[in-house]
N, C-alpha and C. Protein backbone atom coordinates (compact mmCIF):
# COMPACT_ATOMS: atom_id res chain seq x y z
N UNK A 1 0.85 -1.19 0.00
CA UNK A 1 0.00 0.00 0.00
C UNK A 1 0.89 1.24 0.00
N UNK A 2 0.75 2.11 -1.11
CA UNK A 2 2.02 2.96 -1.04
C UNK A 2 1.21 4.57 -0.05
N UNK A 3 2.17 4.81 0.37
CA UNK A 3 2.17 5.84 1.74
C UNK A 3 1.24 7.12 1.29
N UNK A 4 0.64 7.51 1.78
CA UNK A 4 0.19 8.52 1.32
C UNK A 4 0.74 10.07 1.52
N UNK A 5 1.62 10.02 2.34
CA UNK A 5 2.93 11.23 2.77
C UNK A 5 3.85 10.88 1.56
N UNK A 6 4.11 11.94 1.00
CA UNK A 6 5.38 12.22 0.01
C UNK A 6 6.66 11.88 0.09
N UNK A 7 7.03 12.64 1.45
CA UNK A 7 8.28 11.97 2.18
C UNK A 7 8.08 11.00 3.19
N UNK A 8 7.55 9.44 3.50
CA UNK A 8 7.78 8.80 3.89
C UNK A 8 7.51 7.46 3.32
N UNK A 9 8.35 6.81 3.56
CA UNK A 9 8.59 5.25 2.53
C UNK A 9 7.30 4.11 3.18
N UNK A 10 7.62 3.58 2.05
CA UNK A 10 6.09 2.11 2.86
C UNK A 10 6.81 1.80 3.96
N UNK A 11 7.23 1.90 5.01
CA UNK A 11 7.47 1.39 6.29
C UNK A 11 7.34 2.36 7.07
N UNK A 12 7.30 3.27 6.87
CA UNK A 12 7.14 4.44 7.86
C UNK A 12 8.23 5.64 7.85
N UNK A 13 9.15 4.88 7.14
CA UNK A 13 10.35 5.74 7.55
C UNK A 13 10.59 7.04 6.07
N UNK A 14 11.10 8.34 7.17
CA UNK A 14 11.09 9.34 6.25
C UNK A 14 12.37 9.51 4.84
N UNK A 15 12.16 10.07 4.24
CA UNK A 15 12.72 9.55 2.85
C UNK A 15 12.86 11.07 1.99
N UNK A 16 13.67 11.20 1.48
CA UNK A 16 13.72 12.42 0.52
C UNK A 16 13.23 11.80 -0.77
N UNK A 17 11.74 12.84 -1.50
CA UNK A 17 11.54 12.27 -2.56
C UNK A 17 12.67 12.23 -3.87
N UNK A 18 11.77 11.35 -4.68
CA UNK A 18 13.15 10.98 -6.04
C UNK A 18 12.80 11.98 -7.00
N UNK A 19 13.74 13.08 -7.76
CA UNK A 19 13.58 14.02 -8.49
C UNK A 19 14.50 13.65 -9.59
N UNK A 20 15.09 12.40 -9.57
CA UNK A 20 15.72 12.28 -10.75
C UNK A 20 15.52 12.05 -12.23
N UNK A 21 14.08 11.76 -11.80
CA UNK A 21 13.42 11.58 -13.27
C UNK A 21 12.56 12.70 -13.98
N UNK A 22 12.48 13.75 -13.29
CA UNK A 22 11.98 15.23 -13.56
C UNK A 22 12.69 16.23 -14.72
N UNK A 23 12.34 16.88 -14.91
CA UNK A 23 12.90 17.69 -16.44
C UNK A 23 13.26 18.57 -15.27
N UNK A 24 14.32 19.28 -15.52
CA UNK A 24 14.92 20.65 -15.01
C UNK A 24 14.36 22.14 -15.44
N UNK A 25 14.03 22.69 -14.74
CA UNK A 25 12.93 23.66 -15.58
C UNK A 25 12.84 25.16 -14.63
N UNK A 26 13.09 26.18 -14.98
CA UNK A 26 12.71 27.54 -14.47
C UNK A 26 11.82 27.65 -13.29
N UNK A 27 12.53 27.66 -12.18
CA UNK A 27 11.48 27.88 -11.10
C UNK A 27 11.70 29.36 -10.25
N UNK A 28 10.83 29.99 -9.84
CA UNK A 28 10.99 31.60 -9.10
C UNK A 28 9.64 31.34 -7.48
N UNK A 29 9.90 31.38 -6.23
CA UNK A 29 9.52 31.69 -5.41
C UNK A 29 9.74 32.90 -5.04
N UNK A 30 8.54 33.76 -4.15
CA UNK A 30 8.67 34.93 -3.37
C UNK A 30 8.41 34.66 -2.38
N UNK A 31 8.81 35.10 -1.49
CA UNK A 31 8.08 35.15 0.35
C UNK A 31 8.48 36.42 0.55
N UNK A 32 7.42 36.45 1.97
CA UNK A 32 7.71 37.46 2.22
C UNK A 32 7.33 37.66 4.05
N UNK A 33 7.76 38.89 5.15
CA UNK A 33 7.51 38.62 6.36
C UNK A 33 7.26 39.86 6.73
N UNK A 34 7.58 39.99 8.01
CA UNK A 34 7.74 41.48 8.58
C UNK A 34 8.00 40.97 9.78
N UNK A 35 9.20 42.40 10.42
CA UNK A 35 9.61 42.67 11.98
C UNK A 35 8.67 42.96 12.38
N UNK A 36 8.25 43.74 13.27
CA UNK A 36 7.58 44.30 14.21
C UNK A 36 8.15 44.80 15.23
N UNK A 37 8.30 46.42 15.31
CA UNK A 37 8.93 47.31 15.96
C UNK A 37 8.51 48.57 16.86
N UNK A 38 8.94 48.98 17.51
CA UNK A 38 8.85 50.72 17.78
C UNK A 38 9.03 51.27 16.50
N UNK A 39 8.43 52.37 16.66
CA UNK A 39 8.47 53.76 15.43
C UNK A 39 10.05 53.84 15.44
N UNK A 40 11.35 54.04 17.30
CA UNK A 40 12.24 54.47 17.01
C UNK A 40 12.63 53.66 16.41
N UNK A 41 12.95 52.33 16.62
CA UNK A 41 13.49 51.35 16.23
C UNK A 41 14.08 51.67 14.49
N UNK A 42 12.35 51.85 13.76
CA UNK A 42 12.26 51.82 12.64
C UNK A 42 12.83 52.93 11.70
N UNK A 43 13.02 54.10 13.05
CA UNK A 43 13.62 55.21 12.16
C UNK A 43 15.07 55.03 12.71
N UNK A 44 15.45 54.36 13.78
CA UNK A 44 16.89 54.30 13.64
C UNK A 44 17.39 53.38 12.13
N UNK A 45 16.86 52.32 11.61
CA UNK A 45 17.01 51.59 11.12
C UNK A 45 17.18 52.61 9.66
N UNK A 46 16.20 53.31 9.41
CA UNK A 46 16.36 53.98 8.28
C UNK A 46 17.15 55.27 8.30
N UNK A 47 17.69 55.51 9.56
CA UNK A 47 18.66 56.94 9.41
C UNK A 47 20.46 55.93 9.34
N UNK A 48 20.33 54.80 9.76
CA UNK A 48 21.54 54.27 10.04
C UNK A 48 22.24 54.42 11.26
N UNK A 49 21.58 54.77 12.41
CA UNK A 49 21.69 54.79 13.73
C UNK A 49 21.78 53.50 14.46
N UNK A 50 22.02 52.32 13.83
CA UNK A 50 21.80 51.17 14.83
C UNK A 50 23.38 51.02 15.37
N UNK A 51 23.93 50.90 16.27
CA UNK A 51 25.27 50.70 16.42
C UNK A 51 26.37 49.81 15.90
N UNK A 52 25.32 48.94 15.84
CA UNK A 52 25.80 47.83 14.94
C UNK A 52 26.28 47.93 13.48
N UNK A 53 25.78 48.49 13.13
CA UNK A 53 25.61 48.99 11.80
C UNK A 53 24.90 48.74 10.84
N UNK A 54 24.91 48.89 9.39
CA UNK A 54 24.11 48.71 8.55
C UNK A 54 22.98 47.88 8.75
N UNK A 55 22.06 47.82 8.70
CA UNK A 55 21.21 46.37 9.66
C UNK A 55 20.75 45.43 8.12
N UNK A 56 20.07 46.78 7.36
CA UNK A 56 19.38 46.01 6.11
C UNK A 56 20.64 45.64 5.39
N UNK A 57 21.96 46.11 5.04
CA UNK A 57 22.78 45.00 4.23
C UNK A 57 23.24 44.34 4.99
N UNK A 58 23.30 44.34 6.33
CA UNK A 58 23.62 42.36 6.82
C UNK A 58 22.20 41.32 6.75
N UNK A 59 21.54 41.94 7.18
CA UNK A 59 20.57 41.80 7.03
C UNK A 59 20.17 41.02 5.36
N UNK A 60 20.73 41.66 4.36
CA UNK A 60 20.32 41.14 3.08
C UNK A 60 21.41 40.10 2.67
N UNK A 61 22.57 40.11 2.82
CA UNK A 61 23.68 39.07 3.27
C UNK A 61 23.32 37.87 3.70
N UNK A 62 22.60 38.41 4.69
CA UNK A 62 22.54 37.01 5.78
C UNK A 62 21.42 36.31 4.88
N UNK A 63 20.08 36.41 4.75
CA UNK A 63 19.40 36.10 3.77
C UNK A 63 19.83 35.36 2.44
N UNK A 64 20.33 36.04 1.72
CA UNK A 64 21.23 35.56 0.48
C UNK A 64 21.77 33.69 0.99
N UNK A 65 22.84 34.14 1.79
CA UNK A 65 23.44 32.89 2.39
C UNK A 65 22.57 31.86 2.99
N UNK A 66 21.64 32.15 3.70
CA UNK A 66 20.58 31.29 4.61
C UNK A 66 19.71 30.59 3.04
N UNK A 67 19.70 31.49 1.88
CA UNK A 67 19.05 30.05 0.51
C UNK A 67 19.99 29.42 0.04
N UNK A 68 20.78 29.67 0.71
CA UNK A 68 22.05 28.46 -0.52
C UNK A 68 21.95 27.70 0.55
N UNK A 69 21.87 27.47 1.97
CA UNK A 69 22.11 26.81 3.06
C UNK A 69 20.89 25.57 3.46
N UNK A 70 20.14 25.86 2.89
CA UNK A 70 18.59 25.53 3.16
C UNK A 70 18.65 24.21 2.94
N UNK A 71 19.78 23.74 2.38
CA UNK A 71 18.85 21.74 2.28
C UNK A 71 19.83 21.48 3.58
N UNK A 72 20.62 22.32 4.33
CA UNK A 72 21.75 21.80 5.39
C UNK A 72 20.80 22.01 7.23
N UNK A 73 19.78 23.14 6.64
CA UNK A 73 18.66 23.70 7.53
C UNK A 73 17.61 22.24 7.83
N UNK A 74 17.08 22.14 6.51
CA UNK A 74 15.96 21.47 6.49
C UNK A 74 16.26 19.93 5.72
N UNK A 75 16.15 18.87 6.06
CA UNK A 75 16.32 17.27 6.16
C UNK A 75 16.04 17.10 4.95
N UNK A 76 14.75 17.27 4.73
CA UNK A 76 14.12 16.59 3.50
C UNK A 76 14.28 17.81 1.97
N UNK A 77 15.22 18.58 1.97
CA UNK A 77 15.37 19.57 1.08
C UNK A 77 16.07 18.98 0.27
N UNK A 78 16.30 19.40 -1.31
CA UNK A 78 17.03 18.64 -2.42
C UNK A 78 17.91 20.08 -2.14
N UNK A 79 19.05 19.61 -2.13
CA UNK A 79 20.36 20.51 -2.65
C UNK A 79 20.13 20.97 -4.35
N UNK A 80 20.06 22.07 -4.71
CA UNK A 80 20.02 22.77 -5.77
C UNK A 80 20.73 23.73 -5.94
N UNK A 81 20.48 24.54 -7.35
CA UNK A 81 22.08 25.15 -8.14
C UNK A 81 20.53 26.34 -7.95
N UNK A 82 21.07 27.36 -6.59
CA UNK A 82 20.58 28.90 -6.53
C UNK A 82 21.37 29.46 -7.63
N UNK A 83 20.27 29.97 -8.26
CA UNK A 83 20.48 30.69 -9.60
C UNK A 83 20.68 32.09 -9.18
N UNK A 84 19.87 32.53 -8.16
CA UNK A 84 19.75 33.89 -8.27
C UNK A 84 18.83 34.25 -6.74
N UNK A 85 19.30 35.01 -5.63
CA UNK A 85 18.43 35.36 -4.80
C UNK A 85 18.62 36.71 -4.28
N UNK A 86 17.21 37.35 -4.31
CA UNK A 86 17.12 38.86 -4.22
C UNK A 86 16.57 38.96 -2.02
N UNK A 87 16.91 39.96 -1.84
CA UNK A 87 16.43 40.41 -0.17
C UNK A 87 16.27 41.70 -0.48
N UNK A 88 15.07 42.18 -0.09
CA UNK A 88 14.55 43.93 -0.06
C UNK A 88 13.45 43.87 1.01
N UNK A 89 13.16 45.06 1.21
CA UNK A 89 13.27 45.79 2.46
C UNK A 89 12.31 46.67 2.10
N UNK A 90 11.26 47.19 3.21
CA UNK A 90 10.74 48.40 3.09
C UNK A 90 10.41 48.71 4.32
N UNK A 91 10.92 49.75 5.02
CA UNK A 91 10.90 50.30 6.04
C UNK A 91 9.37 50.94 6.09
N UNK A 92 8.31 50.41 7.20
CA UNK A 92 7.46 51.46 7.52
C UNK A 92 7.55 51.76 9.18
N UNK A 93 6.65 52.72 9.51
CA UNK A 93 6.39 53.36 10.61
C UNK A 93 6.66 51.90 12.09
N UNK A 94 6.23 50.86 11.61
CA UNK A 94 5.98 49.91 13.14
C UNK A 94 6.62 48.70 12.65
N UNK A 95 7.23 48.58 11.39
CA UNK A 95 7.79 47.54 11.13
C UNK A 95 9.08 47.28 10.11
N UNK A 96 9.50 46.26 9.47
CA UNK A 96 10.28 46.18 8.22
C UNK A 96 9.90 45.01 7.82
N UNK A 97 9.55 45.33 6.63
CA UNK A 97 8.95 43.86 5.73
C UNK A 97 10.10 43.61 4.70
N UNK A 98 10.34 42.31 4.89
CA UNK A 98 11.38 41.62 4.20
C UNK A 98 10.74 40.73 2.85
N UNK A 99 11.40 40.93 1.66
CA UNK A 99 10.58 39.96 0.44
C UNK A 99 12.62 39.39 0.12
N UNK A 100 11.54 37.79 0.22
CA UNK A 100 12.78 37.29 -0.51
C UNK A 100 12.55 36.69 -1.83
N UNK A 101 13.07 36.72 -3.05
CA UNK A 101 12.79 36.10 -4.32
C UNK A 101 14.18 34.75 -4.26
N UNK A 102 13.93 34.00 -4.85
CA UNK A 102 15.03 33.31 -5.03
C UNK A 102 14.54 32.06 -6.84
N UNK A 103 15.30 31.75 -7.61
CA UNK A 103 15.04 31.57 -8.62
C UNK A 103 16.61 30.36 -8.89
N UNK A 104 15.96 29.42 -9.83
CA UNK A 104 16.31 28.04 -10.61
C UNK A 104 16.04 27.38 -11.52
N UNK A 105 17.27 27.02 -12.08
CA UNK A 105 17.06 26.08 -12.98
C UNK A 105 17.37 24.84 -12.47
N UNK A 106 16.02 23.71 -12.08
CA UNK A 106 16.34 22.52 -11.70
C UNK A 106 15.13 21.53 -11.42
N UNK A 107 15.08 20.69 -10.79
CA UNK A 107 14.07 19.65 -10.72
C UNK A 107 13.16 20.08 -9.65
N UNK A 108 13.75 20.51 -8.79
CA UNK A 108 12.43 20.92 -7.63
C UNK A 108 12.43 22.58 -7.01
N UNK A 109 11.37 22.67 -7.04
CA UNK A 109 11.15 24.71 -6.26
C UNK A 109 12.01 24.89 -5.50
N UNK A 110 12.04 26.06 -5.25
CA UNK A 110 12.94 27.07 -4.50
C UNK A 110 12.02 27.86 -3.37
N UNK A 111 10.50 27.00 -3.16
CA UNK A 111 9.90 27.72 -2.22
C UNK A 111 10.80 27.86 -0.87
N UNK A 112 11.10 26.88 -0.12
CA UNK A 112 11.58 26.77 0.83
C UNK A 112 12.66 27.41 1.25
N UNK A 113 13.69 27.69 0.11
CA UNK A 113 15.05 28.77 -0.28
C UNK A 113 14.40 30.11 0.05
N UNK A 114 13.26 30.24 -0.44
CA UNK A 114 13.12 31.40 -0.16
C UNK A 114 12.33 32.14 1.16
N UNK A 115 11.40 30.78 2.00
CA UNK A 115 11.30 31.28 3.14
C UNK A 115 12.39 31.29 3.51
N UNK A 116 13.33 30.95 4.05
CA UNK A 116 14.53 30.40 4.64
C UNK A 116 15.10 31.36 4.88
N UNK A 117 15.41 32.55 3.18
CA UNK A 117 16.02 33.40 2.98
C UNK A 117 15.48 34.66 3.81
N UNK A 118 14.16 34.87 4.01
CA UNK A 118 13.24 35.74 4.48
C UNK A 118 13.29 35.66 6.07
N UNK A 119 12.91 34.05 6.92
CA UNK A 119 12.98 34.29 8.27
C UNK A 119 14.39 34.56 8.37
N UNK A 120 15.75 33.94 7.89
CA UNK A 120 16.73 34.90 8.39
C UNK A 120 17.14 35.74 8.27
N UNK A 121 16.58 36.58 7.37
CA UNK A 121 16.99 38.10 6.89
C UNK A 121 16.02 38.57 8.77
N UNK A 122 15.16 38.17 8.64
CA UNK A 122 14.55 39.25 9.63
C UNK A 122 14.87 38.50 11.38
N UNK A 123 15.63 37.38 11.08
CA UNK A 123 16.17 37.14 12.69
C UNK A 123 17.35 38.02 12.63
N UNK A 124 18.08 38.19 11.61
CA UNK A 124 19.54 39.24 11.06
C UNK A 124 18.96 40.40 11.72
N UNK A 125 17.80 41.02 11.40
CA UNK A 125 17.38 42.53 11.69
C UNK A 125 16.76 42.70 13.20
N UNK A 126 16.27 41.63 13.80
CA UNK A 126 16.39 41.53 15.47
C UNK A 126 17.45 41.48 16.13
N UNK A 127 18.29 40.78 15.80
CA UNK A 127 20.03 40.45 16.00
C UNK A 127 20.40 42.01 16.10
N UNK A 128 20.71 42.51 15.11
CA UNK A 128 21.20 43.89 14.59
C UNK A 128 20.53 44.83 15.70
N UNK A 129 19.36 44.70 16.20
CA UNK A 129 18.82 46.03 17.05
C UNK A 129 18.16 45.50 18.16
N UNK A 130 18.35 44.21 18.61
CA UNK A 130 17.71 43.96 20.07
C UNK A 130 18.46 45.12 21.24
N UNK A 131 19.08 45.53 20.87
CA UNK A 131 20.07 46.49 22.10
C UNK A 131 19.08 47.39 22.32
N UNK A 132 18.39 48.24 21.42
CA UNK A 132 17.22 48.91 21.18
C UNK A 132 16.32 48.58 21.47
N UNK A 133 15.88 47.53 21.32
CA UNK A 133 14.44 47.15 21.16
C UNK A 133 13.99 45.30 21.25
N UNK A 134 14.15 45.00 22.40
CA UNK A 134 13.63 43.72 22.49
C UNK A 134 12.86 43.13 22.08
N UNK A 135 11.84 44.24 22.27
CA UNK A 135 10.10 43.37 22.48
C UNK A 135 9.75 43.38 20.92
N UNK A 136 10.56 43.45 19.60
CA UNK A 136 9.85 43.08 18.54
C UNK A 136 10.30 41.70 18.27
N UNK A 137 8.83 41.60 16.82
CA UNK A 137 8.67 40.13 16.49
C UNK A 137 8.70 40.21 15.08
N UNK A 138 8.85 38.60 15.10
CA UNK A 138 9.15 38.10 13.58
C UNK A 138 7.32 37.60 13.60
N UNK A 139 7.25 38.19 12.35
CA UNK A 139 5.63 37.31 12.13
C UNK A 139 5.47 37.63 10.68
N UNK A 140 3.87 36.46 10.21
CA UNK A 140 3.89 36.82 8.56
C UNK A 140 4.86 36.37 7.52
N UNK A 141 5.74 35.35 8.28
CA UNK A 141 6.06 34.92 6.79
C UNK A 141 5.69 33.88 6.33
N UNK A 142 5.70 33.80 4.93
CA UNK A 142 4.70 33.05 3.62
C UNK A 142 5.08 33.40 2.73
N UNK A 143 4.64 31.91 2.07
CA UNK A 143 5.03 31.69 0.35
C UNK A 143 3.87 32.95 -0.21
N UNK A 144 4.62 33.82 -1.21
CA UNK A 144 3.56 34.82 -1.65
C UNK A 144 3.56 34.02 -3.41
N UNK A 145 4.50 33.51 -3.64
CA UNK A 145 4.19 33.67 -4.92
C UNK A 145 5.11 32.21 -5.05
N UNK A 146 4.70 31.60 -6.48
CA UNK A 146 5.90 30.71 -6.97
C UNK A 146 5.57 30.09 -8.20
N UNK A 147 6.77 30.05 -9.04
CA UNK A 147 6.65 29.72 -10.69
C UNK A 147 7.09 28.88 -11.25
N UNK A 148 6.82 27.62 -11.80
CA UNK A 148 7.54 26.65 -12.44
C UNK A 148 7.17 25.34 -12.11
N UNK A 149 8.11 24.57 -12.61
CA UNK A 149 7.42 22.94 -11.96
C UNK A 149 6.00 22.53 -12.34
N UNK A 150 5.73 21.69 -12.16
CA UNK A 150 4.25 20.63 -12.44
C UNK A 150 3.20 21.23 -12.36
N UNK A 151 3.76 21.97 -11.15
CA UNK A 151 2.12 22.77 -10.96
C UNK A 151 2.06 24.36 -11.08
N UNK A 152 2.72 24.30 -12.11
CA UNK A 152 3.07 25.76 -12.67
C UNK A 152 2.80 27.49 -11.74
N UNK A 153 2.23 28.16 -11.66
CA UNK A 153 2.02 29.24 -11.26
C UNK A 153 1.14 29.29 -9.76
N UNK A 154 1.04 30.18 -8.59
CA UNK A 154 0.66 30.58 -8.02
C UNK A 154 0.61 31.84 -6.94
N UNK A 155 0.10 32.08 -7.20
CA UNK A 155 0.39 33.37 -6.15
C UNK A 155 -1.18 33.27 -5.18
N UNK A 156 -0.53 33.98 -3.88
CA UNK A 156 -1.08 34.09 -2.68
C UNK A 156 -2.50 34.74 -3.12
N UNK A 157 -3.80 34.50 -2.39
CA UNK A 157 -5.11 35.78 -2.87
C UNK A 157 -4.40 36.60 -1.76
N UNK A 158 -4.84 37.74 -2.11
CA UNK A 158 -4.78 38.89 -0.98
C UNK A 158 -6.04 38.93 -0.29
N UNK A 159 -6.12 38.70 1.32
CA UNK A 159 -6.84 39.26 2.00
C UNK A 159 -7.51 40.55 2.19
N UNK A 160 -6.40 41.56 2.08
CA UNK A 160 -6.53 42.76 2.10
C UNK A 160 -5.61 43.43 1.13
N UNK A 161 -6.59 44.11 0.14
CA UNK A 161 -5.80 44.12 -0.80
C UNK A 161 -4.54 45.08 -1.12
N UNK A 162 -4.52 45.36 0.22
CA UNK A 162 -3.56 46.75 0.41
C UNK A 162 -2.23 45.98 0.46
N UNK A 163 -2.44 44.72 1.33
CA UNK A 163 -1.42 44.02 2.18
C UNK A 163 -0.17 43.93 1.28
N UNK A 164 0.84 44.40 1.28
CA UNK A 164 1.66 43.06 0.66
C UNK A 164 1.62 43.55 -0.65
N UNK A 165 0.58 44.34 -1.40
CA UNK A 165 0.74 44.47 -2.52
C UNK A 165 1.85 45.62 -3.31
N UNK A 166 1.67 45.31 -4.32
CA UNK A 166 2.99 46.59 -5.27
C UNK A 166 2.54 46.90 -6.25
């Protein structure tokens, strides 16, 4: 009786699925999150006042590195050839929302590369200003978008259509 979990074998035991017989093919994920801050927090962040320094380019660094890292993070991840991964930033009044894109040519998505890329960009930007500001949070991150593979296209509905959008 074959398993009805993806990753786990007829005996129970967990298993990385087989992608070797898959065509290699253009894949693009987005995610995306947000800090949650004080106002100062947020305007130290955008005047360049954190002591630490720059927050959003370690911050986008750290990100970058955390999708190439992601099958060493997560067990059941296929090691893949990161083609390309973007970290941006938009500073508002109570927060910083982080979008990570990350993009491939290969057998399986890059969704996961790209949360990956996103919660550590924004543990990078708590790191960077807890001296300031403890009491913020990481919340909101999600697959917003993703392209390629079997099941070709999707993007997130918007709740609110303000949210998140561009």
């Amino acid at each position: 009786m074959p398993s009805e979990f993806t990753h786990i074998d007829p005996l129970g035991r967990a298993r990385m699925v087989d992608v070797t017989a898959k065509e290699a093919t253009h894949r693009r994920a987005n995610a995306r999150g947000r800090v949650h801050m004080k106002s100062e927090t947020a305007s130290k962040i955008a005047s360049g006042a954190i002591s630490k320094g720059d927050v959003l380019a370690v911050a986008r660094v750290a990100g970058i590195q955390a999708a190439k890292q992601t099958p060493n993070l997560l067990p059941l991840c296929h090691p893949l050839l990161v083609g390309s991964v973007f970290v941006n930033f938009r500073i508002e009044e109570l927060h910083v929302e982080v979008e990570a894109q990350v993009e491939t040519i290969d057998r399986t998505g890059v969704e996961m590369e790209a949360m990956t890329a996103c919660a550590i960009a924004a543990l990078t930007i708590y790191d960077m200003c807890k001296s300031v500001d403890r009491g913020m949070t990481i919340g909101e991150i999600a697959l917003w978008e993703k392209a390629g593979g079997r099941s070709g296209m999707w993007r997130r509905p918007s709740e609110n259509s303000d949210e998140f959008d561009r």
